[in-house]
Protein backbone atom coordinates (compact mmCIF):
# COMPACT_ATOMS: atom_id res chain seq x y z
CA UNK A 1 -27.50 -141.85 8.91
CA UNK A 2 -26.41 -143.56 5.86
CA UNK A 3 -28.09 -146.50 6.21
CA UNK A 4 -31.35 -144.48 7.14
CA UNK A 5 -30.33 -142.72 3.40
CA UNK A 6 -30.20 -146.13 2.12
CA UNK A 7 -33.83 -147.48 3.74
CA UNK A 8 -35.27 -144.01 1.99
CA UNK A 9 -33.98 -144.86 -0.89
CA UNK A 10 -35.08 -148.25 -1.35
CA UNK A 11 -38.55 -147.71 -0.55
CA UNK A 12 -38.66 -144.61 -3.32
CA UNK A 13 -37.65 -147.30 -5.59
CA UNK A 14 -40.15 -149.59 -4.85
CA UNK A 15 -42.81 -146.89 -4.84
CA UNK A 16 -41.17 -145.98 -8.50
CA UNK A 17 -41.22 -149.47 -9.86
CA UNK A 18 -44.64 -150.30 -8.76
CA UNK A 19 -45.75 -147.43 -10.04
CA UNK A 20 -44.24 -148.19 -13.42
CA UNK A 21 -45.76 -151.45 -12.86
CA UNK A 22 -49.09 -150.49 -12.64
CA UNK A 23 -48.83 -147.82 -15.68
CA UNK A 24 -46.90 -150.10 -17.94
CA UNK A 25 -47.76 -153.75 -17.36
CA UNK A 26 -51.21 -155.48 -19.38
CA UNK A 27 -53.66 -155.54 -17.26
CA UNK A 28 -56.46 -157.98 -16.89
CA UNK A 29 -59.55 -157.20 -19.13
CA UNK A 30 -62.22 -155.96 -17.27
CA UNK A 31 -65.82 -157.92 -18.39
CA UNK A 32 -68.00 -156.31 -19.88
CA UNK A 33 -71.40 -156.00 -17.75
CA UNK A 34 -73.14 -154.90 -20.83
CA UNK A 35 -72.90 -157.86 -22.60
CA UNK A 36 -75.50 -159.66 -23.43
CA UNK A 37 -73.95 -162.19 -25.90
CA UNK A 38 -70.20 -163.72 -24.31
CA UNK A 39 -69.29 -166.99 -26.55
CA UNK A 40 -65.86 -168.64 -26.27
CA UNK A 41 -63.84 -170.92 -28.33
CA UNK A 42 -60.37 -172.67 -29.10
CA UNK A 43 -57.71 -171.69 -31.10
CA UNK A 44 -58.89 -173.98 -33.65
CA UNK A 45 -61.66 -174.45 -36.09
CA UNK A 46 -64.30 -173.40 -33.92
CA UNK A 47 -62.46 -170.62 -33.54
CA UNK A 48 -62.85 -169.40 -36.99
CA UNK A 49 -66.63 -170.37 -36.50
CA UNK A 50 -67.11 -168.11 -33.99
CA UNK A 51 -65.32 -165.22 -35.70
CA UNK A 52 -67.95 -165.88 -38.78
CA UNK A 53 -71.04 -165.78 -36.25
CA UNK A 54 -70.31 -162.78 -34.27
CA UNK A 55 -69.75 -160.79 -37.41
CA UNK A 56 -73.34 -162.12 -38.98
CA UNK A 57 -74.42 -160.86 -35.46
CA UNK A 58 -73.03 -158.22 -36.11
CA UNK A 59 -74.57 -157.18 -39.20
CA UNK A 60 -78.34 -158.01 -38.08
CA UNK A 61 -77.84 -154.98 -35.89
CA UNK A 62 -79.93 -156.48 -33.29
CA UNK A 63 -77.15 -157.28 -31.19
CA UNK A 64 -74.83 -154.25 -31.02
CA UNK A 65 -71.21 -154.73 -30.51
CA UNK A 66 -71.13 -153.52 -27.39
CA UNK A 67 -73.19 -156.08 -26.14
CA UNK A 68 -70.76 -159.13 -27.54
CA UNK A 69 -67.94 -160.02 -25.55
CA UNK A 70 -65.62 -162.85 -27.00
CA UNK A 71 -63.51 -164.68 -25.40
CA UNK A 72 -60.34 -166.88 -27.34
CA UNK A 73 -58.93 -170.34 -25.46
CA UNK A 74 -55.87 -171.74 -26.70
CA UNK A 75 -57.79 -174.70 -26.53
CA UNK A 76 -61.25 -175.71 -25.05
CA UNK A 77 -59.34 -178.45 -22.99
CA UNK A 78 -57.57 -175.70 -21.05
CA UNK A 79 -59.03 -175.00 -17.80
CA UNK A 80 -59.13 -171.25 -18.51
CA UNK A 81 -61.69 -172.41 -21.00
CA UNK A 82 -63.86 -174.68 -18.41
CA UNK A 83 -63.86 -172.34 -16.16
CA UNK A 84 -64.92 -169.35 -18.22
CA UNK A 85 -68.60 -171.45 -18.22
CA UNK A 86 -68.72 -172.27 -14.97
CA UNK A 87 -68.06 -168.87 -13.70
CA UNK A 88 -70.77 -167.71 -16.15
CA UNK A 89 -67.98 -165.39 -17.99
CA UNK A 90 -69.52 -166.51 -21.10
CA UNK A 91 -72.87 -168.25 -22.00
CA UNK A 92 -72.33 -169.75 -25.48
CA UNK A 93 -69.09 -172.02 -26.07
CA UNK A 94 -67.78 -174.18 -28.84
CA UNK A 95 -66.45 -177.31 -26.85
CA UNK A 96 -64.84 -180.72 -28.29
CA UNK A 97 -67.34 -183.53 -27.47
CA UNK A 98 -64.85 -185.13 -24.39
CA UNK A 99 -65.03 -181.50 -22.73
CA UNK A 100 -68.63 -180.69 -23.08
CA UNK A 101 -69.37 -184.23 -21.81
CA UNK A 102 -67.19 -183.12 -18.84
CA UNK A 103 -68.77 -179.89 -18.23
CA UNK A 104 -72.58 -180.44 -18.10
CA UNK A 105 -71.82 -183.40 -16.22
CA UNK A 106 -70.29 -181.08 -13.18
CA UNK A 107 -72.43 -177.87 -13.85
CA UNK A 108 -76.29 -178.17 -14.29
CA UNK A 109 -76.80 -174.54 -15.35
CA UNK A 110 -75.56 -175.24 -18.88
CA UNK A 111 -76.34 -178.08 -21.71
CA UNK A 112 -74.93 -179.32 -24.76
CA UNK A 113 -77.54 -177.51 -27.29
CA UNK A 114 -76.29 -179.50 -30.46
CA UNK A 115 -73.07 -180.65 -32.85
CA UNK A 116 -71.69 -177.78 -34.64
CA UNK A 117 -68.51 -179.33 -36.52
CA UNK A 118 -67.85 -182.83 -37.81
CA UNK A 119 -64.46 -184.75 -38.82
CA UNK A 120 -62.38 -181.60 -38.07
CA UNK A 121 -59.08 -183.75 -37.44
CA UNK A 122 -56.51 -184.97 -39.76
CA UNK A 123 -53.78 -187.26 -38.99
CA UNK A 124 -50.42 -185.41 -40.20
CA UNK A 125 -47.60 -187.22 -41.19
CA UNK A 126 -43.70 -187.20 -43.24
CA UNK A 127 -42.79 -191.15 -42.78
CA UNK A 128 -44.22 -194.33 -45.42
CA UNK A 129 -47.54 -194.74 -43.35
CA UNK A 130 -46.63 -198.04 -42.70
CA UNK A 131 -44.02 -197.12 -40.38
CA UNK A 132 -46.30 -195.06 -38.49
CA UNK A 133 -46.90 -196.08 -35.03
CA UNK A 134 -46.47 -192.94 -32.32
CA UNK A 135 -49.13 -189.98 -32.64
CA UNK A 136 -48.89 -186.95 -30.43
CA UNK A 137 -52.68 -185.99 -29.74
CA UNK A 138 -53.54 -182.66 -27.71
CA UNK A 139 -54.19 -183.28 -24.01
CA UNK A 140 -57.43 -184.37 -23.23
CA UNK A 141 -58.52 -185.07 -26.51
CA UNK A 142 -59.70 -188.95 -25.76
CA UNK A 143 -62.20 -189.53 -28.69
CA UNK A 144 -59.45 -188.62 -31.10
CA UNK A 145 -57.30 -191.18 -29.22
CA UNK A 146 -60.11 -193.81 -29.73
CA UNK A 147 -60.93 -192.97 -33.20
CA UNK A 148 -57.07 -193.39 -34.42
CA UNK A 149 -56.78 -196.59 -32.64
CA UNK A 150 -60.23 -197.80 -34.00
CA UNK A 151 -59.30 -197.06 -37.38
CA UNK A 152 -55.67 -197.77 -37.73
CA UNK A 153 -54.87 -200.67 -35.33
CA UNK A 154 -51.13 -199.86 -36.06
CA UNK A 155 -50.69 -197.37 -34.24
CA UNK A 156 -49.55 -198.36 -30.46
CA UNK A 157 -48.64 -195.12 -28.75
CA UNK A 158 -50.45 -191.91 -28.40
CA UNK A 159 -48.41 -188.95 -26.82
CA UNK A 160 -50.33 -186.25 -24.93
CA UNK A 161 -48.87 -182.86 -25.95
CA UNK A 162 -49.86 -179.45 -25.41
CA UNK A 163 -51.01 -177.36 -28.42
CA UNK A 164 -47.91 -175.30 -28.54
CA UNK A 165 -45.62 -178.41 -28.10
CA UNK A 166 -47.65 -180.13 -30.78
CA UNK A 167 -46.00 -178.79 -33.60
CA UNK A 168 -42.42 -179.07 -32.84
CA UNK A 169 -42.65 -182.27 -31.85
CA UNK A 170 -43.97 -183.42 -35.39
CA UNK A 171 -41.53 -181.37 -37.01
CA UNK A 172 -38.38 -182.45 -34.51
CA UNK A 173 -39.26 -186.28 -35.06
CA UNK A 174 -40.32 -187.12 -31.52
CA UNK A 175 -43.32 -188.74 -33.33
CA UNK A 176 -44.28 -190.14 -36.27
CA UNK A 177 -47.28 -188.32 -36.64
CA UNK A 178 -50.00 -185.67 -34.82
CA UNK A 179 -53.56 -185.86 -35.12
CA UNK A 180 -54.28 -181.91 -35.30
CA UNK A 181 -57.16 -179.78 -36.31
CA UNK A 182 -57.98 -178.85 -39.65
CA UNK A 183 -56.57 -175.10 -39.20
CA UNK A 184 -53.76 -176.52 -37.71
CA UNK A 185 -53.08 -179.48 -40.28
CA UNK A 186 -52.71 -176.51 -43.52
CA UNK A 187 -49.15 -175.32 -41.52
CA UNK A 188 -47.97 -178.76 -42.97
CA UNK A 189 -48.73 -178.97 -47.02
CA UNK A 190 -46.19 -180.59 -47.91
CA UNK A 191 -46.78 -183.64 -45.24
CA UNK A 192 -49.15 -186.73 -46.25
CA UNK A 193 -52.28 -186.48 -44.28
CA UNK A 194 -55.06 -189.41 -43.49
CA UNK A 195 -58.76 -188.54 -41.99
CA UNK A 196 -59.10 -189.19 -38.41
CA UNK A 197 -61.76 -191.73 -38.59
CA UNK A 198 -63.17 -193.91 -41.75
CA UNK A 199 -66.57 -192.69 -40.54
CA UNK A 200 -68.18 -189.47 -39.40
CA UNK A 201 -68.21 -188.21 -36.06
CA UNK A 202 -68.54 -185.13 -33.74
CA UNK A 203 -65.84 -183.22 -33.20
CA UNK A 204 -67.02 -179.89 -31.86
CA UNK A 205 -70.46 -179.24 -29.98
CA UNK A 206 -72.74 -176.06 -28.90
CA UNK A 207 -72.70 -175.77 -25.26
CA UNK A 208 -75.12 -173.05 -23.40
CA UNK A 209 -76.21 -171.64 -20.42
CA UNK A 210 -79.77 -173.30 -19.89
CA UNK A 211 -81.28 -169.28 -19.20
CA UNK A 212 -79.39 -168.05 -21.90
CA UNK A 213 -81.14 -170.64 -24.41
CA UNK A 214 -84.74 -169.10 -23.55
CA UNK A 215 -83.73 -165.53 -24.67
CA UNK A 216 -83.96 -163.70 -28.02
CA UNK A 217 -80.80 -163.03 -27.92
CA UNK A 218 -80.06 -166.83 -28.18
CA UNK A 219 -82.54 -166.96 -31.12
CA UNK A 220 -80.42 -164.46 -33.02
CA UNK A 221 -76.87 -166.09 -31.97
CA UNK A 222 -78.83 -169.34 -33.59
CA UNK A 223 -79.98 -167.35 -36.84
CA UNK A 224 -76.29 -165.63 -36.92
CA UNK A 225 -74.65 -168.84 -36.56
CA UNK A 226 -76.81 -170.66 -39.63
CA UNK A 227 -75.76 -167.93 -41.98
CA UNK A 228 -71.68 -168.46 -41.13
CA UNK A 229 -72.39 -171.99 -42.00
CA UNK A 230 -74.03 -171.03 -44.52
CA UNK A 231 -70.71 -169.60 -46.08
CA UNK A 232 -68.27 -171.71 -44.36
CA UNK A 233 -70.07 -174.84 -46.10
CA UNK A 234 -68.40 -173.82 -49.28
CA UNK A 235 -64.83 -174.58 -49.91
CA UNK A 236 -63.76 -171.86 -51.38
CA UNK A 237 -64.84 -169.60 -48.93
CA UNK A 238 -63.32 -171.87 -46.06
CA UNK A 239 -60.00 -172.16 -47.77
CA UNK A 240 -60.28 -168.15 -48.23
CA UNK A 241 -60.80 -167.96 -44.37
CA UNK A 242 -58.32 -170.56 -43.30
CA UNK A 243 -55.68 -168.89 -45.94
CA UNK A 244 -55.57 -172.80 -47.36
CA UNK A 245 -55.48 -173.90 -51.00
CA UNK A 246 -59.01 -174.53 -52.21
CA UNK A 247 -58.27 -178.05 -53.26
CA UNK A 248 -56.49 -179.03 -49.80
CA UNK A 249 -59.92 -177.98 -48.46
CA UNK A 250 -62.23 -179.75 -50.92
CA UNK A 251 -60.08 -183.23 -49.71
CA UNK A 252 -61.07 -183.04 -46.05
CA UNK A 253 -64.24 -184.00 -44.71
CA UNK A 254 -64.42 -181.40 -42.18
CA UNK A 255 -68.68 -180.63 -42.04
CA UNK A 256 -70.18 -177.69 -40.47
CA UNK A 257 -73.96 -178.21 -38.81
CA UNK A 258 -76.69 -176.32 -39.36
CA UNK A 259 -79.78 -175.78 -36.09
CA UNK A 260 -83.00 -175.52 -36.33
CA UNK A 261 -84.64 -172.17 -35.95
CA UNK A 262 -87.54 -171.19 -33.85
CA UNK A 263 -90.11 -169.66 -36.46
């Protein structure tokens, strides 16, 4: 009899726990079916982009905002963030150039529309630079990789690190240096900085689903998207945004796109 007690009593407090499971534990965001614009970006600079577009979208009040669903990667290398496209949980993204490469490559239902975001890198450092030779890069990020070695033949090692790991490691000393993006780079103001490349390159691209493109909805995203650059194109604004000093700003090279406009 006790032991029958016992079996009772376990399986009320399984049914309690799962209960309290199911009450208190986040649950996954439902999509929402009445969206007609869903854009995704990193935890980066075309991160804040996006953020400036969808609230110019906003205010045109042709798009309402319960027809914009947003979705935030940690970073557009993540698979979470492929795989948001190719399951057609969004239909606008703001990928790095090695990763929209990758994904019209494997899906044919989406193309690279246009580059959005140029020299968006810097290469953050505490050492004499000529003592630099290790970089921590985020994982995936090849063309950074190329451009560093391309432009700074002393460097001889490039570590792969995750974009949480990133930061410790440059702070810990388990490199000499990180090539990070601009919005990550003004964490470190008091550490010398160099620009990724001596030249001017792509750093983050407009991918879109191919049906998506023909819409008017697409032609607003586009008209939304010119007037963010619009105000991100001036530094003070951008430092404003990124919570950066204006001059820090002004010293990059970071350049954000404008597209053409169907009339």
């Amino acid at each position: 009899m006790k032991i029958q007690n016992k079996i009772y009593l376990s399986i009320f407090c399984f049914i309690v726990i799962g209960m309290l499971c199911a009450v208190f534990l986040p649950k996954e965001a439902k999509r929402n079916e009445a969206a007609v614009l869903r854009v995704g970006a990193g935890d980066d600079i075309s991160g804040l982009l996006m953020k400036e577009v969808l609230k110019q979208v906003e205010g045109q009040r042709k798009i309402t905002a319960e027809e914009i669903e947003n979705s935030a990667f940690s970073d557009c290398c993540s698979n979470s963030a492929q795989w948001a496209m190719n399951a057609k949980e969004i239909n606008v993204a703001f990928y790095c150039s090695h990763i929209a490469k990758h994904t019209v490559e494997n899906n044919k239902d989406v193309m690279i529309y246009a580059p959005v975001i140029m020299n968006s890198e810097l290469i953050v450092y505490q050492k004499d630079w000529k003592d630099i030779r290790e970089l921590g890069v985020l994982q995936g990020r090849k063309q950074e990789q190329k451009l560093a070695k391309e432009t700074y033949p002393q460097i001889e090692k490039m570590h792969e690190i995750s974009q949480k790991g990133i930061a410790y490691s440059l702070e810990d000393g388990q490199i000499d240096g990180a090539i990070l993006d601009i919005t990550k780079a003004v964490y470190f103001p008091s550490y010398s900085r160099k620009p990724l490349a001596d030249r001017d390159y792509i750093s983050y691209v407009l991918v879109v689903d191919k049906e998506f493109e023909k819409t008017e909805a697409f032609q607003e995203f586009i008209r939304a998207y010119n007037l963010a650059v619009e105000k991100l194109q001036d530094a003070k604004y951008l430092a404003k945004c990124m919570e950066a000093d204006e001059k820090w700003v002004k010293d990059t090279t970071i350049k954000f796109l404008t597209l053409p406009e169907s009339e």
